[in-house]
PDB file of N, CA and C in Angstrom:
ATOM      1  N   UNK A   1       0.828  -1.178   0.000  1.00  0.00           N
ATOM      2  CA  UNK A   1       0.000   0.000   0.000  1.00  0.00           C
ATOM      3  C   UNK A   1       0.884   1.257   0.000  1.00  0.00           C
ATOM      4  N   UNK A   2       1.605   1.252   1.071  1.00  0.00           N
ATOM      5  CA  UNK A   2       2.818   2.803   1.034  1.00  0.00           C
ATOM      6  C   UNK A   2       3.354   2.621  -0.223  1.00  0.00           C
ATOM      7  N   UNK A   3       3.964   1.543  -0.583  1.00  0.00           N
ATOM      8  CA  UNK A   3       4.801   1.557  -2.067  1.00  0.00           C
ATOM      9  C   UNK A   3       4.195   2.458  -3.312  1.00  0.00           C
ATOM     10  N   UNK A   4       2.143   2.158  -3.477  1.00  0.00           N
ATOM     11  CA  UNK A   4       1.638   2.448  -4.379  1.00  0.00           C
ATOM     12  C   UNK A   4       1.597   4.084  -3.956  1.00  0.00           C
ATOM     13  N   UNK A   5       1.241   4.453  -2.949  1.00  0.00           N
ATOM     14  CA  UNK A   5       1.261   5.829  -2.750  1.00  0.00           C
ATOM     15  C   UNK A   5       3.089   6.750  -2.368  1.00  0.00           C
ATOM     16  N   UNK A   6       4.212   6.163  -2.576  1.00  0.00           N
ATOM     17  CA  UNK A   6       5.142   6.413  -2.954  1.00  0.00           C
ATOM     18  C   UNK A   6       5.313   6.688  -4.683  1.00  0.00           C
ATOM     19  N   UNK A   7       4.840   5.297  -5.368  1.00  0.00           N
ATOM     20  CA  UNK A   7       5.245   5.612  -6.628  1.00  0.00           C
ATOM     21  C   UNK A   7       4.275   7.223  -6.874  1.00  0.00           C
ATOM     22  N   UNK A   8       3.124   7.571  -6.529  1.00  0.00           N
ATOM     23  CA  UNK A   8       2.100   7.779  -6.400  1.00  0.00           C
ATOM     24  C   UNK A   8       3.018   9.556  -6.733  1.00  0.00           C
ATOM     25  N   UNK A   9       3.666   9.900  -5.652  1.00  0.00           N
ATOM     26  CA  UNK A   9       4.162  11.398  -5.529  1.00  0.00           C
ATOM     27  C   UNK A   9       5.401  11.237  -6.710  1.00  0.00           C
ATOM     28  N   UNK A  10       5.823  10.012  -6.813  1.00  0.00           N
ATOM     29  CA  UNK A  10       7.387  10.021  -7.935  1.00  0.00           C
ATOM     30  C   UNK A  10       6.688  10.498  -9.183  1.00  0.00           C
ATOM     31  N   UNK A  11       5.239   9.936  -9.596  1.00  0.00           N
ATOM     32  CA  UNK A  11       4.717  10.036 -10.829  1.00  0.00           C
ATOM     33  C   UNK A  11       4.147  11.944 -10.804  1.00  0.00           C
ATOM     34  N   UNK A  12       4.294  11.880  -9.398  1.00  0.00           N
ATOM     35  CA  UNK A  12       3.532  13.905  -9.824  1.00  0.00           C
ATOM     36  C   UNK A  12       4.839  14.820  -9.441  1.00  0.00           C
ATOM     37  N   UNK A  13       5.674  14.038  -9.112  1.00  0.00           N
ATOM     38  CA  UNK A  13       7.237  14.854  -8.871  1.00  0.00           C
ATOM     39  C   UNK A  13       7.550  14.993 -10.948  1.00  0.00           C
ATOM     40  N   UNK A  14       7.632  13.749 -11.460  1.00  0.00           N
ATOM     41  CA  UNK A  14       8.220  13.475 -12.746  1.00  0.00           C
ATOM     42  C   UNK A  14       7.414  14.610 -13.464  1.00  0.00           C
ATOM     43  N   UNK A  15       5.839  14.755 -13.306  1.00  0.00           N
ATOM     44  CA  UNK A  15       5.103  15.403 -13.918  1.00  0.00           C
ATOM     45  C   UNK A  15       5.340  16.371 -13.724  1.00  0.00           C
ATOM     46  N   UNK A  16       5.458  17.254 -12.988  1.00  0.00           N
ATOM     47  CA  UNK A  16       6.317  18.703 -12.658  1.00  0.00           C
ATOM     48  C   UNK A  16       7.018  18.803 -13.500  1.00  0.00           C
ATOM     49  N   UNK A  17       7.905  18.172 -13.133  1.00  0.00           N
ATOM     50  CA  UNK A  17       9.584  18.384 -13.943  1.00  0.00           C
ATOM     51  C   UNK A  17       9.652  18.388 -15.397  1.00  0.00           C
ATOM     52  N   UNK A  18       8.177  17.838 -15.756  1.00  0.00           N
ATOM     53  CA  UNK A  18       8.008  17.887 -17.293  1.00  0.00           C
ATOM     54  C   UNK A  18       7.343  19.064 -17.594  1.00  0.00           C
ATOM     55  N   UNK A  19       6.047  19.434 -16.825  1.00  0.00           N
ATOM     56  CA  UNK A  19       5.839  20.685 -17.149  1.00  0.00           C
ATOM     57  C   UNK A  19       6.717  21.996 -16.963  1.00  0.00           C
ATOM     58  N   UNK A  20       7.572  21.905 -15.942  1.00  0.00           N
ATOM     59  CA  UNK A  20       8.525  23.172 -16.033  1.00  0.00           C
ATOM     60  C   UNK A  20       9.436  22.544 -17.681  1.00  0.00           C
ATOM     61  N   UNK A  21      10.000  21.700 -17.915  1.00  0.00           N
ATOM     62  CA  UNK A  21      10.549  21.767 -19.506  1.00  0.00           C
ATOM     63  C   UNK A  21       9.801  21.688 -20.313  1.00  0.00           C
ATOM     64  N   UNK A  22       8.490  22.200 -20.182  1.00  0.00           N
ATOM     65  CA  UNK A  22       8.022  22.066 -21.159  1.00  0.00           C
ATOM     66  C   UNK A  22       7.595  24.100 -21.696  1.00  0.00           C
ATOM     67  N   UNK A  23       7.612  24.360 -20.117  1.00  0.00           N
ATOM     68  CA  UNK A  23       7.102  26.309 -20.813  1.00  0.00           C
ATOM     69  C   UNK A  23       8.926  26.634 -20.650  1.00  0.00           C
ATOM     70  N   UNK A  24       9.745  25.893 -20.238  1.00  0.00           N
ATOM     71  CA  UNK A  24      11.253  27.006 -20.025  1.00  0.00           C
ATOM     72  C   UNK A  24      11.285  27.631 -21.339  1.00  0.00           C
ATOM     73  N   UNK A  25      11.953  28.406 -21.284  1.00  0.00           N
ATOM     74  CA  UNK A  25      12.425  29.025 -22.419  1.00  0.00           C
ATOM     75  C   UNK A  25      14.174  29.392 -22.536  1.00  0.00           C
ATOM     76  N   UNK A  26      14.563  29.285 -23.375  1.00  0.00           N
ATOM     77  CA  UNK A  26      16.393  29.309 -23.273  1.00  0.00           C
ATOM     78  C   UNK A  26      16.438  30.153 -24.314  1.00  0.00           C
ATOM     79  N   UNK A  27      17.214  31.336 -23.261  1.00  0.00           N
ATOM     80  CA  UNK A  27      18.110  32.254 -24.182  1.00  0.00           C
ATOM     81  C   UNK A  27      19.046  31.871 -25.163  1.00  0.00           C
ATOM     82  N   UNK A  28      19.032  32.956 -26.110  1.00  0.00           N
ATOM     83  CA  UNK A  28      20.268  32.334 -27.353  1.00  0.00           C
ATOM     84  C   UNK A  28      20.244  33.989 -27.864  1.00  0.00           C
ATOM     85  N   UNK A  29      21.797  33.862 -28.662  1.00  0.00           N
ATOM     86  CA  UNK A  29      22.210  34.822 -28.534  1.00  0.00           C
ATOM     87  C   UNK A  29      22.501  35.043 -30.488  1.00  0.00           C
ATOM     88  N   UNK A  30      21.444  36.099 -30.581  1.00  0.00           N
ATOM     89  CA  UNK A  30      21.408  36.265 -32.356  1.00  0.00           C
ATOM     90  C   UNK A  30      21.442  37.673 -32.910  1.00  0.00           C
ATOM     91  N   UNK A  31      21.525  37.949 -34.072  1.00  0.00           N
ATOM     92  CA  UNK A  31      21.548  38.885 -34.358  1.00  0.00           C
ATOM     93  C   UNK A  31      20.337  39.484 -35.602  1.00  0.00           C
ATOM     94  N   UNK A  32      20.053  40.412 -35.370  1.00  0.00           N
ATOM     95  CA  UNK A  32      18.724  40.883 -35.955  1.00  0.00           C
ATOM     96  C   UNK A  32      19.765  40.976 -37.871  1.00  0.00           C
ATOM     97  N   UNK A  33      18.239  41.545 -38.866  1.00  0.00           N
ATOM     98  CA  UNK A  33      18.345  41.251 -39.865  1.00  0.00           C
ATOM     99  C   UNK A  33      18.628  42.855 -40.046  1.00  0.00           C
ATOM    100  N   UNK A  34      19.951  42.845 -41.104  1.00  0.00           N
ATOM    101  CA  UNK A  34      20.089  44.185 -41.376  1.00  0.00           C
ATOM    102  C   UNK A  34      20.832  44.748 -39.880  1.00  0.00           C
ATOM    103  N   UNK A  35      21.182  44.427 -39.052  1.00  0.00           N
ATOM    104  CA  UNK A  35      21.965  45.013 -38.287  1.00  0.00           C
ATOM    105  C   UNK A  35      23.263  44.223 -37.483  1.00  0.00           C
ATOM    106  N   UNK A  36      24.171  44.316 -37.163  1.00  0.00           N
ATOM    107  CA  UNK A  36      25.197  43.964 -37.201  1.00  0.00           C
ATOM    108  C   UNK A  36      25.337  43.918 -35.022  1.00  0.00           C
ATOM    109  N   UNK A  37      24.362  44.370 -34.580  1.00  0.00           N
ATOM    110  CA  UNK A  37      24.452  44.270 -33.093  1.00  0.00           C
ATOM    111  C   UNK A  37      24.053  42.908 -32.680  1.00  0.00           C
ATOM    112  N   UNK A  38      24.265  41.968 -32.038  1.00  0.00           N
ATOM    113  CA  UNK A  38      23.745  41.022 -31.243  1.00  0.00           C
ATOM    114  C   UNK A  38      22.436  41.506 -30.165  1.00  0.00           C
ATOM    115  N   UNK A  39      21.601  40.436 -29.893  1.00  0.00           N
ATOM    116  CA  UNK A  39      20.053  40.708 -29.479  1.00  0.00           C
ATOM    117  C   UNK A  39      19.717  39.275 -28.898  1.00  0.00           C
ATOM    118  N   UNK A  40      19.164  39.197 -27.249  1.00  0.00           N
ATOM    119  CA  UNK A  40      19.143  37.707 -26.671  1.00  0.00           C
ATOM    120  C   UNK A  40      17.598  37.585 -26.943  1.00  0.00           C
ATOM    121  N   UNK A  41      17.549  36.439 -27.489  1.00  0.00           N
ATOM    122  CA  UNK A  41      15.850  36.106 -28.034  1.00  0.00           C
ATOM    123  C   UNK A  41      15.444  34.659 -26.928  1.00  0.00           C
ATOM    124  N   UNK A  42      14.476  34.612 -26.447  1.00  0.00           N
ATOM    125  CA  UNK A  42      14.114  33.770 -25.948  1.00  0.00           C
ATOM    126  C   UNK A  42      13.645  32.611 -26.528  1.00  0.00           C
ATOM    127  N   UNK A  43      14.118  31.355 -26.654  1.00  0.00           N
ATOM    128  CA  UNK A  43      13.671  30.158 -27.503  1.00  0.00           C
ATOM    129  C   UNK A  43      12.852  29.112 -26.698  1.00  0.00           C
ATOM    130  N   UNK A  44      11.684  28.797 -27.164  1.00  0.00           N
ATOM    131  CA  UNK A  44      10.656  27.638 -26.535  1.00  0.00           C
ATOM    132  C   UNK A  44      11.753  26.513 -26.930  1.00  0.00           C
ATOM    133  N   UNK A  45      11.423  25.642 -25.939  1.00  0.00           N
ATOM    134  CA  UNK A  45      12.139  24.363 -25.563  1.00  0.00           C
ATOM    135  C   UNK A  45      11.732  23.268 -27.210  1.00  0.00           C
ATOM    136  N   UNK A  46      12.777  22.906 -27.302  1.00  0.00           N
ATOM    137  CA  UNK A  46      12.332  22.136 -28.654  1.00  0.00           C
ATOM    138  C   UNK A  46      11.639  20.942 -28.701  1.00  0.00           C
ATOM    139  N   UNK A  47      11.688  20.295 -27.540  1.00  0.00           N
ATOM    140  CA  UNK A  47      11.171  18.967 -27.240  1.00  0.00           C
ATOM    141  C   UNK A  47       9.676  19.122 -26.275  1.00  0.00           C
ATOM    142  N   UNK A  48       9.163  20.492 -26.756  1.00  0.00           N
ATOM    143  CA  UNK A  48       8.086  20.991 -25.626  1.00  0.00           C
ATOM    144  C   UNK A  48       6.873  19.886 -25.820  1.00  0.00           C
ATOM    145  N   UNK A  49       6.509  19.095 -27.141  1.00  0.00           N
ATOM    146  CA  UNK A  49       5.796  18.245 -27.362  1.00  0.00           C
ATOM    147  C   UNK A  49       5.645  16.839 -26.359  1.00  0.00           C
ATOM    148  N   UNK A  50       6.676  16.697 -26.484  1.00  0.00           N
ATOM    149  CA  UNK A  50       7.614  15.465 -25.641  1.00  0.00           C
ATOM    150  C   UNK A  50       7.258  15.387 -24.200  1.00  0.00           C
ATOM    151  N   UNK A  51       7.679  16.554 -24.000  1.00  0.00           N
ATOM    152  CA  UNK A  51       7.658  17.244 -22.487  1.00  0.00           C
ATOM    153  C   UNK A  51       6.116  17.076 -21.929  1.00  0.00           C
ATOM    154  N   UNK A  52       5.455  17.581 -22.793  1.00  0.00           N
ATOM    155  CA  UNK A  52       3.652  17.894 -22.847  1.00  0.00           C
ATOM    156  C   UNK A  52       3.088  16.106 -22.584  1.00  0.00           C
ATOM    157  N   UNK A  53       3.578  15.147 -23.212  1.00  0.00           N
ATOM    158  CA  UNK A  53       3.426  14.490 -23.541  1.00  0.00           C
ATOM    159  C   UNK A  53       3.290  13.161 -22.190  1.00  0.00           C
ATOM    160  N   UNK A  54       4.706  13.730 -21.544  1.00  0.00           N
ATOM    161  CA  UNK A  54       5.398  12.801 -20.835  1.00  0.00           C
ATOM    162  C   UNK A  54       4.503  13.207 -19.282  1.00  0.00           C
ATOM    163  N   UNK A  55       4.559  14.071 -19.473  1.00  0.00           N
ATOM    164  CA  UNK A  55       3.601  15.269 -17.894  1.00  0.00           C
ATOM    165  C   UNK A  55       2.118  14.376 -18.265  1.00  0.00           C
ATOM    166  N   UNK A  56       1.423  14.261 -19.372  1.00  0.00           N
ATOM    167  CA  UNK A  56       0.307  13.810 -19.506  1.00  0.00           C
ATOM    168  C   UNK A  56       0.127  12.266 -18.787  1.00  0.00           C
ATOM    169  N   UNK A  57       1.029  11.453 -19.432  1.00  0.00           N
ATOM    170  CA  UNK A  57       1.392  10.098 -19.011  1.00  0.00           C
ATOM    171  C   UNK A  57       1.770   9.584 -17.993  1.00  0.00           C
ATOM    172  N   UNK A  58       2.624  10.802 -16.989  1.00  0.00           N
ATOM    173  CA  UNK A  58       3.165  10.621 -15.437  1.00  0.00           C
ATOM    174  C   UNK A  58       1.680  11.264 -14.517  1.00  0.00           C
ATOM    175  N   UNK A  59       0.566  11.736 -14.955  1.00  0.00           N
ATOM    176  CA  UNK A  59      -0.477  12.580 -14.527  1.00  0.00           C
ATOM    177  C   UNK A  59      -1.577  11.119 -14.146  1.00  0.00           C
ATOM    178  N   UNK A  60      -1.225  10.803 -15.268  1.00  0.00           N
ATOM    179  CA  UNK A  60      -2.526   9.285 -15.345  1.00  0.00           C
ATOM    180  C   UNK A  60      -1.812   8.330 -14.092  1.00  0.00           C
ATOM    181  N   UNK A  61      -0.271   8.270 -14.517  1.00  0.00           N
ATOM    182  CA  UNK A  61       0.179   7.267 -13.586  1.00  0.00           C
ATOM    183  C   UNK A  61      -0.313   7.386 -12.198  1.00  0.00           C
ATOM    184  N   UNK A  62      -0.327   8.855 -11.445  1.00  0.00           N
ATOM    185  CA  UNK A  62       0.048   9.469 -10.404  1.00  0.00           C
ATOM    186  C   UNK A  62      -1.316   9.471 -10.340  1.00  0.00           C
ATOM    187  N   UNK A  63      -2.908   9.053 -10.644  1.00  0.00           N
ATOM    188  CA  UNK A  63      -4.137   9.141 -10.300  1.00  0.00           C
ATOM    189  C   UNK A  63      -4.389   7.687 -10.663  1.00  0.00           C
ATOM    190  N   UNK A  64      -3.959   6.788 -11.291  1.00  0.00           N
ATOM    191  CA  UNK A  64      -3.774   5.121 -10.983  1.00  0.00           C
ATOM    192  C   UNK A  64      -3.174   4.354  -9.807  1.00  0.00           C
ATOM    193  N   UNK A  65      -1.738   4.895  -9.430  1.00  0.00           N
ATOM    194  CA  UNK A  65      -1.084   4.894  -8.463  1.00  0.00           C
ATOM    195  C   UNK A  65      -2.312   4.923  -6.748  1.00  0.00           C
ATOM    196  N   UNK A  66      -2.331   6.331  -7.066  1.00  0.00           N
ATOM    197  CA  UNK A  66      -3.267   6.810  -6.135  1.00  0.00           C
ATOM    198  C   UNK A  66      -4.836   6.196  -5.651  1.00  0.00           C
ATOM    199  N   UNK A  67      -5.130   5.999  -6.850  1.00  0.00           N
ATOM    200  CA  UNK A  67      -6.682   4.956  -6.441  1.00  0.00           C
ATOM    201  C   UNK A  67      -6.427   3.619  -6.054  1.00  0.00           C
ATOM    202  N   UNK A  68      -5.009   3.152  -6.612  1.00  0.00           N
ATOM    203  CA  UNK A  68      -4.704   1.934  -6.387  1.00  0.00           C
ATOM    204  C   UNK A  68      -4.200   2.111  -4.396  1.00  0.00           C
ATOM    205  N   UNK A  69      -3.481   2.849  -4.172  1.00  0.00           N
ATOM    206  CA  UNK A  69      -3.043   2.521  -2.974  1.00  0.00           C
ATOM    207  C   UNK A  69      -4.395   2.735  -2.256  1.00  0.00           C
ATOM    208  N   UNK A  70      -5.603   4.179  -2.063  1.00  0.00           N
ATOM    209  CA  UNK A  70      -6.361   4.545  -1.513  1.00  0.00           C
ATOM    210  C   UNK A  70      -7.166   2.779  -1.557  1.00  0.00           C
ATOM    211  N   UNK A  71      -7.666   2.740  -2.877  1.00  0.00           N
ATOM    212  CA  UNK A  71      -8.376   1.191  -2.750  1.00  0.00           C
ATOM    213  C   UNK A  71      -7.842  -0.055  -1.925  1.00  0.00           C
ATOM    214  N   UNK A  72      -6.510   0.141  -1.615  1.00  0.00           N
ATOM    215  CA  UNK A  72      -5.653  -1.133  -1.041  1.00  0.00           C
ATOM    216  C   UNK A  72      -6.198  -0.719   1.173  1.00  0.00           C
ATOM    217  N   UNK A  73      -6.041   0.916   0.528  1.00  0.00           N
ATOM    218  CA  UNK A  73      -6.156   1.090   2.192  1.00  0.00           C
ATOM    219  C   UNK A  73      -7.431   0.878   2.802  1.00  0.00           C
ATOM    220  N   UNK A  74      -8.716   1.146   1.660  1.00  0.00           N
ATOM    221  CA  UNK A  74      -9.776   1.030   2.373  1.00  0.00           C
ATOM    222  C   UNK A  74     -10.255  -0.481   2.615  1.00  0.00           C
ATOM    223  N   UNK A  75      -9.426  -1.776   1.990  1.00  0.00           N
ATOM    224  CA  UNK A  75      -9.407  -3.057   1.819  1.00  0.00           C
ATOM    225  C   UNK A  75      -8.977  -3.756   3.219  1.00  0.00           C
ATOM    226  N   UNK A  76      -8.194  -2.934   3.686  1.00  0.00           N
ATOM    227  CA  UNK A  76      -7.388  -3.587   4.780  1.00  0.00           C
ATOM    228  C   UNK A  76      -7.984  -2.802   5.845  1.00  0.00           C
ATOM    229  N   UNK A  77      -8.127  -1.540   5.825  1.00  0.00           N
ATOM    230  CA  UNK A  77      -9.032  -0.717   6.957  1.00  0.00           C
ATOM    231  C   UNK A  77     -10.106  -1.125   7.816  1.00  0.00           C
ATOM    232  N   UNK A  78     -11.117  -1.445   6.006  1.00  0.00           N
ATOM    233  CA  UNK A  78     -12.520  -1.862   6.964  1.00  0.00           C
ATOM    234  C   UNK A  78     -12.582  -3.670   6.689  1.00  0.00           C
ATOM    235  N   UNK A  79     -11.598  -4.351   6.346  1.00  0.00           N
ATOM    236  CA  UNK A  79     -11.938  -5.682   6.490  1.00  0.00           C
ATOM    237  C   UNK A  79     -12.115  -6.606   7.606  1.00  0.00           C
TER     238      UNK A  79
END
């Protein structure tokens, strides 16, 4: 039961960590058209799909996880 509600926070820890890579944005350092000065442009993460993707899939885990342990506890609680 603790195990399932352990994996339970790993799957909404992972999901975090995907949604922050998924809005970061990374500076890069370019130069405009027609001018010869450098200019820092902010670039969306290239793998933001991925990212979107993976947060979706660790989201399901982390509410499977969760019904699974809650269901294990109310099994042993009131039996």
């Amino acid at each position: 039961m603790y195990t399932k509600f352990a994996a339970a926070i790993v799957c909404i820890a992972l999901c975090s960590l995907n949604v922050i890579a998924a809005v970061k944005r990374t500076p890069i350092r370019t130069t405009l058209e027609g001018s010869s000065r450098t200019t820092v442009e902010m670039m969306p993460s290239p793998n933001s799909g991925v990212h979107w993707m993976s947060a979706v899939i660790f989201l399901a885990g982390f509410a499977c996880f969760l019904g699974w342990g809650i269901s294990d506890y109310n099994t042993i609680r009131f039996s």
